[in-house]
N, C-alpha and C. Protein backbone atom coordinates (compact mmCIF):
# COMPACT_ATOMS: atom_id res chain seq x y z
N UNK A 1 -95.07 7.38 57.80
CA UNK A 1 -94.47 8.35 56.92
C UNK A 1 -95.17 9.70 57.07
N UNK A 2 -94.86 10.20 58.24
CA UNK A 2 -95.76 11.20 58.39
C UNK A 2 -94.91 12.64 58.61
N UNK A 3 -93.48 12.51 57.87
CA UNK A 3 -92.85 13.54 57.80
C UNK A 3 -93.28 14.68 57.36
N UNK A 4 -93.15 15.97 57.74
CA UNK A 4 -93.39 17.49 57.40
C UNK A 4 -92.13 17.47 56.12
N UNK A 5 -92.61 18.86 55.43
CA UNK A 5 -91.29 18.83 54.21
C UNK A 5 -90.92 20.11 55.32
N UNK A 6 -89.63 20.70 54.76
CA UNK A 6 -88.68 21.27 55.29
C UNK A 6 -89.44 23.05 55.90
N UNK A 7 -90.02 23.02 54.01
CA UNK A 7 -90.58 24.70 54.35
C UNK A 7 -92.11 24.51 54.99
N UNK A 8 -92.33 23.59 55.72
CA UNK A 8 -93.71 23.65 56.74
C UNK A 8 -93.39 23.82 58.17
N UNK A 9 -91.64 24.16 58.12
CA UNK A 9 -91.36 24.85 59.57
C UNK A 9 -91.29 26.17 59.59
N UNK A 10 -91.66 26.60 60.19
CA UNK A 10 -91.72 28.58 60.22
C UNK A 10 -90.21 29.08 60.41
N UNK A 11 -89.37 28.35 61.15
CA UNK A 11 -88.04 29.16 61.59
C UNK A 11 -87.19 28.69 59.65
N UNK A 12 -87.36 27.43 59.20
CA UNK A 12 -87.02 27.98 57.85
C UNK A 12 -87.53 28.60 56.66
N UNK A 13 -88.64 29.19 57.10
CA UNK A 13 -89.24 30.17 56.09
C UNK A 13 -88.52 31.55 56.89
N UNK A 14 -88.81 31.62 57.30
CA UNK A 14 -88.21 32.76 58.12
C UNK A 14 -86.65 33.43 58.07
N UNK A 15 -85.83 31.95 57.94
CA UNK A 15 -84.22 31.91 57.85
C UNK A 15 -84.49 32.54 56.06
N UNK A 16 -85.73 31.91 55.34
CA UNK A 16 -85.15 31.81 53.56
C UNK A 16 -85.48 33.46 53.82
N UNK A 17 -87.02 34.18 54.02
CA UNK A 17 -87.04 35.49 53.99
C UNK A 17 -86.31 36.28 54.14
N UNK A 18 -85.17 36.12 55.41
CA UNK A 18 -84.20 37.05 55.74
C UNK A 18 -82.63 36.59 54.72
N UNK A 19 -82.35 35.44 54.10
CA UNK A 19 -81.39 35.69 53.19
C UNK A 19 -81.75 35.96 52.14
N UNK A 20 -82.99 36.15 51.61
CA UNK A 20 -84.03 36.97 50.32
C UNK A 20 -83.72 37.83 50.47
N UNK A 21 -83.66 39.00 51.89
CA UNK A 21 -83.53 40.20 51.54
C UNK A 21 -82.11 40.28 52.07
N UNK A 22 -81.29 39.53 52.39
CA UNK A 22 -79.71 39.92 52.52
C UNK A 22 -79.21 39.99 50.71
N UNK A 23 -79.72 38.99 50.11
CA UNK A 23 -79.21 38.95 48.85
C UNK A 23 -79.91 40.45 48.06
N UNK A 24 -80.98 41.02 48.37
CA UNK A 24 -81.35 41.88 47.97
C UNK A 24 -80.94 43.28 48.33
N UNK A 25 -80.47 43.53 49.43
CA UNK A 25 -79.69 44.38 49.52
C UNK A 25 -78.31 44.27 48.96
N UNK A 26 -77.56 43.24 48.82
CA UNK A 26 -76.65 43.10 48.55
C UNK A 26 -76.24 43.40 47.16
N UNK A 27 -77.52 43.25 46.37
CA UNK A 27 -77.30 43.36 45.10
C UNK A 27 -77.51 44.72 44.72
N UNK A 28 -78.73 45.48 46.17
CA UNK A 28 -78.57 46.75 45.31
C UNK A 28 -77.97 47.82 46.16
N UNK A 29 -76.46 47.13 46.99
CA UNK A 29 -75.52 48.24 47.59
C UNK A 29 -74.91 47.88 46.12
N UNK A 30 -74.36 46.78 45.31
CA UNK A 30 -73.58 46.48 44.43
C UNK A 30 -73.57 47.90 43.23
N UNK A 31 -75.07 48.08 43.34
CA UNK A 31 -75.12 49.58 42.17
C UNK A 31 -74.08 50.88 42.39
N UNK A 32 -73.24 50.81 43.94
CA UNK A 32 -72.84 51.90 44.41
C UNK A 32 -71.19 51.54 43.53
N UNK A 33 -70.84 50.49 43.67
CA UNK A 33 -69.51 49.99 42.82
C UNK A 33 -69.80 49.26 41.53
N UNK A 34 -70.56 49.38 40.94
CA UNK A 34 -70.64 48.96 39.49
C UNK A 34 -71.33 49.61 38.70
N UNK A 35 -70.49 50.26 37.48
CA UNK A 35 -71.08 51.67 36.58
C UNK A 35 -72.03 50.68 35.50
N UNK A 36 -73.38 51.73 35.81
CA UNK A 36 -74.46 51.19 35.04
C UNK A 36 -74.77 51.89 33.66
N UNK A 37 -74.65 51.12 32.70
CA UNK A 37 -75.26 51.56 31.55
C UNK A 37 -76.06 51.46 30.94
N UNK A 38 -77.31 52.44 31.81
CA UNK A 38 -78.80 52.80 31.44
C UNK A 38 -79.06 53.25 29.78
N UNK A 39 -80.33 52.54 29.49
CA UNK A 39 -80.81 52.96 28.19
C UNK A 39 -81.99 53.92 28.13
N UNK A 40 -82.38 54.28 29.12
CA UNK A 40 -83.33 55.35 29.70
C UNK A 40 -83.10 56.07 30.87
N UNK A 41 -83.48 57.10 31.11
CA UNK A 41 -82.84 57.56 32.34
C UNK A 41 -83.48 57.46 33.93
N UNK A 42 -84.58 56.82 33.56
CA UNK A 42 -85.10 56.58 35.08
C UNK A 42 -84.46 55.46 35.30
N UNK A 43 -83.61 54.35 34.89
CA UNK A 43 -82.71 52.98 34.86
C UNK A 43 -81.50 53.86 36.12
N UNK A 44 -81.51 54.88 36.07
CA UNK A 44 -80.23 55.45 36.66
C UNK A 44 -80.40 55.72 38.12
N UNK A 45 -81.67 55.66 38.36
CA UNK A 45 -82.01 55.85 39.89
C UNK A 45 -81.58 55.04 40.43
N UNK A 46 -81.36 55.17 41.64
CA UNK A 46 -80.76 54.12 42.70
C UNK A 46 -81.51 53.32 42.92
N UNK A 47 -81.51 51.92 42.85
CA UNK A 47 -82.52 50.67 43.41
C UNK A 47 -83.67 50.86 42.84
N UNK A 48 -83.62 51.28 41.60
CA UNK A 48 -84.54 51.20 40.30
C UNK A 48 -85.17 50.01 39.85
N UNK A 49 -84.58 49.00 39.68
CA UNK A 49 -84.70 47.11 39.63
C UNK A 49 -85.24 46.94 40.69
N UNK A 50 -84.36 47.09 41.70
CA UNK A 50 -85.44 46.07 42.86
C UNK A 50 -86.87 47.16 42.90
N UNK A 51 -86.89 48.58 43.06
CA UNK A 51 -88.20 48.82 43.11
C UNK A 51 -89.27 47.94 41.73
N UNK A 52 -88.44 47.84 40.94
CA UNK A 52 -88.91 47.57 39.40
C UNK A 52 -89.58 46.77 39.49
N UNK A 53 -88.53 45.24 40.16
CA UNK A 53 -89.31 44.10 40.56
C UNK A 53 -90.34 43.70 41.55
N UNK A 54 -90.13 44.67 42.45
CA UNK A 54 -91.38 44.51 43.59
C UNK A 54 -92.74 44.96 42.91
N UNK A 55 -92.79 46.35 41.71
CA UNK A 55 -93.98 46.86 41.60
C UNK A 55 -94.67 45.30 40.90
N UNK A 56 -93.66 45.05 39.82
CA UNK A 56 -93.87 44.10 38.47
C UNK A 56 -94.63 42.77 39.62
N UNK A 57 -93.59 42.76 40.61
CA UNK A 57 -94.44 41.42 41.57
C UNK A 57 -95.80 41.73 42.27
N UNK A 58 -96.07 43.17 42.54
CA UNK A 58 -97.28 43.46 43.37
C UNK A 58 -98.18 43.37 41.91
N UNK A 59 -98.24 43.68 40.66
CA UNK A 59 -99.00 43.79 39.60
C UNK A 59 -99.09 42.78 39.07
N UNK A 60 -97.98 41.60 39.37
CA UNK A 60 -98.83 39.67 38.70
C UNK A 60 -99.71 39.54 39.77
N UNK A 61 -99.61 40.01 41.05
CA UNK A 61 -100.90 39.46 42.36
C UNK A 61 -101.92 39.90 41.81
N UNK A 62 -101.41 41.25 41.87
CA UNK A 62 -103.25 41.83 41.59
C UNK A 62 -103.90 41.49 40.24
N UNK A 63 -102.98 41.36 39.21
CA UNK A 63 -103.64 40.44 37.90
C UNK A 63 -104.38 38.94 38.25
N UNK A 64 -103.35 38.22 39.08
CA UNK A 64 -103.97 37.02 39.43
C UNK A 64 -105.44 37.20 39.81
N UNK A 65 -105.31 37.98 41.30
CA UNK A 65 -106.46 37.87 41.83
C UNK A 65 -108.09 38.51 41.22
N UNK A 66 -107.36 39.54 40.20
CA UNK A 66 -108.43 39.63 39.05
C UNK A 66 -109.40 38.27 38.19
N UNK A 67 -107.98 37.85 37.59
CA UNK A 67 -108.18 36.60 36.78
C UNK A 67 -108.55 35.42 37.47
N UNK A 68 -108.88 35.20 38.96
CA UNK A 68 -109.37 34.77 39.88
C UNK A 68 -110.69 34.59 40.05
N UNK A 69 -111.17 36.06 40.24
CA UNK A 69 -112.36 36.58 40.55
C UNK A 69 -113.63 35.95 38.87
N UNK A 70 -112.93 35.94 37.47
CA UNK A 70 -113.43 35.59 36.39
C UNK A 70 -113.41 34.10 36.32
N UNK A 71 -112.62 33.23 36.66
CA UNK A 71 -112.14 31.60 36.04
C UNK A 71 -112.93 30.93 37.48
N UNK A 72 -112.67 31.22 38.34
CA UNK A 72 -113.14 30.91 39.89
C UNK A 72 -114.51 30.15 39.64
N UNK A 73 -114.94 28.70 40.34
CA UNK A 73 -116.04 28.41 40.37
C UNK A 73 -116.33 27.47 41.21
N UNK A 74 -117.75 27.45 41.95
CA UNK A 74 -118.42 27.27 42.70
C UNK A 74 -117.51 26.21 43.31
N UNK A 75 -117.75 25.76 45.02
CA UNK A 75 -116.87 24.77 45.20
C UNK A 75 -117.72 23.25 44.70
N UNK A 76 -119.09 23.64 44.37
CA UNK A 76 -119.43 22.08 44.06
C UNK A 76 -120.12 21.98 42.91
N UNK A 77 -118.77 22.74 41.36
CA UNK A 77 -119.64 23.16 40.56
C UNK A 77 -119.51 21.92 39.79
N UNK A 78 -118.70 20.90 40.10
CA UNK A 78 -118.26 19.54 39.51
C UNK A 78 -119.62 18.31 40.39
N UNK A 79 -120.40 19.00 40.65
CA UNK A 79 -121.45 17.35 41.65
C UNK A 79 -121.14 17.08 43.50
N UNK A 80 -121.63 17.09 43.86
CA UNK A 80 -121.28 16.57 45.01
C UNK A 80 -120.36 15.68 45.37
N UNK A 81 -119.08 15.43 45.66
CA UNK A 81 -118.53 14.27 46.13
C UNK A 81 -118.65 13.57 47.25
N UNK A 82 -120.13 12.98 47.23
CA UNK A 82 -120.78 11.90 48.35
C UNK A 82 -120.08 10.06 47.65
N UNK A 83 -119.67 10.09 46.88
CA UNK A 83 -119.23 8.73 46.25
C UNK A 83 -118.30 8.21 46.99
């Protein structure tokens, strides 16, 4: 039973990345035919969301890897596992 799972092949990580960003463009040519009704006015910029979501996604990394750097501990802070 020494099967690989599906996403430990590179050509389907690769296939998911590139329909990630087909769907992502897709959604934000969609802003060009669908009238938006912003509650602030920077909402009105073009591809406002997806920039929105990329910053919001680059700022949980760098939180993580903060909250990383504090919780993080030693690799043998539990004893040696010679047992």
């Amino acid at each position: 039973m020494d099967e690989s799972h599906w996403l430990d092949r590179p050509r389907n990580v690769k296939r998911l990345w590139h329909g990630f960003l087909i769907v992502l463009a897709l959604i934000t040519l969609a802003e060009l035919v669908v009238q938006l009704h912003p509650h602030f006015e920077v909402e009105s910029v073009f591809g406002f969301f997806a920039w929105f979501g990329f910053g919001a996604c680059a700022a949980m990394i760098v939180a993580a890897k903060a909250v990383a750097l504090v919780l993080k501990r030693p690799e043998r802070y539990y004893g040696d596992d010679d047992a």
